[in-house]
Protein backbone atom coordinates (compact mmCIF):
# COMPACT_ATOMS: atom_id res chain seq x y z
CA UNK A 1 -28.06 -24.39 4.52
CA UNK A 2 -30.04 -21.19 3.18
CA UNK A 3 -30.56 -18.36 4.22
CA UNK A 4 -33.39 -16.15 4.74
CA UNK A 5 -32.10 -13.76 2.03
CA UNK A 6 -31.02 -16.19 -0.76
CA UNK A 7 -34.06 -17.83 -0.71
CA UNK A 8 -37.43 -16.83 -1.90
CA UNK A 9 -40.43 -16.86 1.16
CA UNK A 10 -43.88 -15.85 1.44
CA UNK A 11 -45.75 -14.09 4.24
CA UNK A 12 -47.75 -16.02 6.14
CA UNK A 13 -50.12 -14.07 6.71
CA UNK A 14 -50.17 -12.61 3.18
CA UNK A 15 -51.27 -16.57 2.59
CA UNK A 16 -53.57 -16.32 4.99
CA UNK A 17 -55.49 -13.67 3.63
CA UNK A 18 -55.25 -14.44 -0.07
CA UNK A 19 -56.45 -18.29 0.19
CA UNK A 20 -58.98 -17.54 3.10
CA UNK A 21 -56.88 -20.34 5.31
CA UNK A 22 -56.97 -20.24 8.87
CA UNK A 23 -53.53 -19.06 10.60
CA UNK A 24 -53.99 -21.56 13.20
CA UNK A 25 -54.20 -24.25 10.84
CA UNK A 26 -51.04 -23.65 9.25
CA UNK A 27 -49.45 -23.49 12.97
CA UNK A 28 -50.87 -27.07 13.48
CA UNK A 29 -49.31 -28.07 10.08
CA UNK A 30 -46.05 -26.85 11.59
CA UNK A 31 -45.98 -28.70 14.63
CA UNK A 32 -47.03 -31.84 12.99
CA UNK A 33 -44.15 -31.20 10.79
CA UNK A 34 -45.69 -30.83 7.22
CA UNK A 35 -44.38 -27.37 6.90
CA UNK A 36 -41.48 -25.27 8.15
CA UNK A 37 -42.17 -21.54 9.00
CA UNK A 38 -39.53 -19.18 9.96
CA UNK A 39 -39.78 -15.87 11.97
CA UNK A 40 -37.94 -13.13 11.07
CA UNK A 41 -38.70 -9.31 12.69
CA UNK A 42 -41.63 -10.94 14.49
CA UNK A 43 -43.16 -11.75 11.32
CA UNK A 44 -44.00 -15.11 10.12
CA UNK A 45 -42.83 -16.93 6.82
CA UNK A 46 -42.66 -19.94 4.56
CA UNK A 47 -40.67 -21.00 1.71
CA UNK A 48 -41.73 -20.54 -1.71
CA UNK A 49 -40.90 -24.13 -2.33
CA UNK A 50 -43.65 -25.36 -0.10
CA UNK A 51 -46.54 -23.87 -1.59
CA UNK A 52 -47.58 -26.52 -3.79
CA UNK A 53 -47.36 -28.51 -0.58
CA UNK A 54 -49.31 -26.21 1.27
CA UNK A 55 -51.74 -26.01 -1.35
CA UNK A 56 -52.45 -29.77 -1.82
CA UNK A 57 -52.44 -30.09 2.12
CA UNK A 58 -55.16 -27.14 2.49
CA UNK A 59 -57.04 -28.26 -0.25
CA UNK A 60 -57.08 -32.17 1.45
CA UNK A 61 -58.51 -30.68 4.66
CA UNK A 62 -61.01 -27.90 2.53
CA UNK A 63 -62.34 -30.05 0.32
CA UNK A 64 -62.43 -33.83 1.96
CA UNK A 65 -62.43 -32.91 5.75
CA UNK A 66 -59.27 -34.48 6.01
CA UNK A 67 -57.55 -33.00 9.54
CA UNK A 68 -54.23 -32.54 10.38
CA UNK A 69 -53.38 -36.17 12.00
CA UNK A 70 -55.16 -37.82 8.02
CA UNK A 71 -52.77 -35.20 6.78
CA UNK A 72 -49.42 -36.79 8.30
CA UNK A 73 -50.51 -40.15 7.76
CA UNK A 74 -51.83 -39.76 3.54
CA UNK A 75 -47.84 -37.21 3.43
CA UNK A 76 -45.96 -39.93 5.01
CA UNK A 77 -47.99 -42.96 2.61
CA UNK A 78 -47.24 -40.50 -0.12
CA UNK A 79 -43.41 -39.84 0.31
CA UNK A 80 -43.21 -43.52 0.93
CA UNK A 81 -44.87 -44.61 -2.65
CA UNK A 82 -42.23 -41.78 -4.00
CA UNK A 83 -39.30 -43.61 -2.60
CA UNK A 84 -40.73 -46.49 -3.82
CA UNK A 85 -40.96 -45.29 -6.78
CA UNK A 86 -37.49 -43.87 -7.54
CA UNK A 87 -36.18 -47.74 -6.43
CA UNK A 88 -38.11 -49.26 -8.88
CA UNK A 89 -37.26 -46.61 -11.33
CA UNK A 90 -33.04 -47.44 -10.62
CA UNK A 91 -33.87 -51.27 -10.34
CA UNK A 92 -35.11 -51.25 -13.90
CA UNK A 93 -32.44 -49.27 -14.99
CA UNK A 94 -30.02 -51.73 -13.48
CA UNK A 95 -32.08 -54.60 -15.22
CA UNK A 96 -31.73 -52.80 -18.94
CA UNK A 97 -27.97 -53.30 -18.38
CA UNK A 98 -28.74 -57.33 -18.45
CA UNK A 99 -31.16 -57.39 -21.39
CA UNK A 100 -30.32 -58.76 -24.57
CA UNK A 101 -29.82 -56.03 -27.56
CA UNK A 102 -32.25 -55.81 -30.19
């Protein structure tokens, strides 16, 4: 597991103030689970890594209205289709093994 100093994180409330997001919203994407912020010295973080998923979950909920229960269900459909993906991806692999050369 990482730590908080071998990883890289980002303020959020430096977020906050940068993308014009509401703090509260982020809180309600943490306790639905969609992101993981860590306190440390009574300040507030998140892990570089999830940005991009932070970004496409604000923009969701900017742009289309989407709120935070759409959001869990249109992640969960999403990491589903991935996993779906990757199978199909390994059974076709598997199937190459069977086809004739040339």
């Amino acid at each position: 597991m990482s730590t908080m100093d071998d990883m890289e994180w980002v303020s959020l409330e430096a977020y906050c103030a940068g993308s014009h997001v509401e703090l509260s919203f982020i809180e309600s994407l943490e306790e639905s689970g969609l992101v993981e912020i860590t306190i440390r010295e009574e300040r507030r973080f998140l892990p570089a890594e999830q940005l991009p998923q932070l970004d496409r979950l604000v923009r969701l909920h900017e742009d289309l209205g989407i709120n935070v229960e759409g959001l869990e269900a249109i992640t969960h459909m999403l990491d589903r289709m991935a996993a779906m993906q990757e199978e199909m991806n390994r059974l076709r692999n598997r199937l190459r093994r069977f086809e004739p050369l040339g």
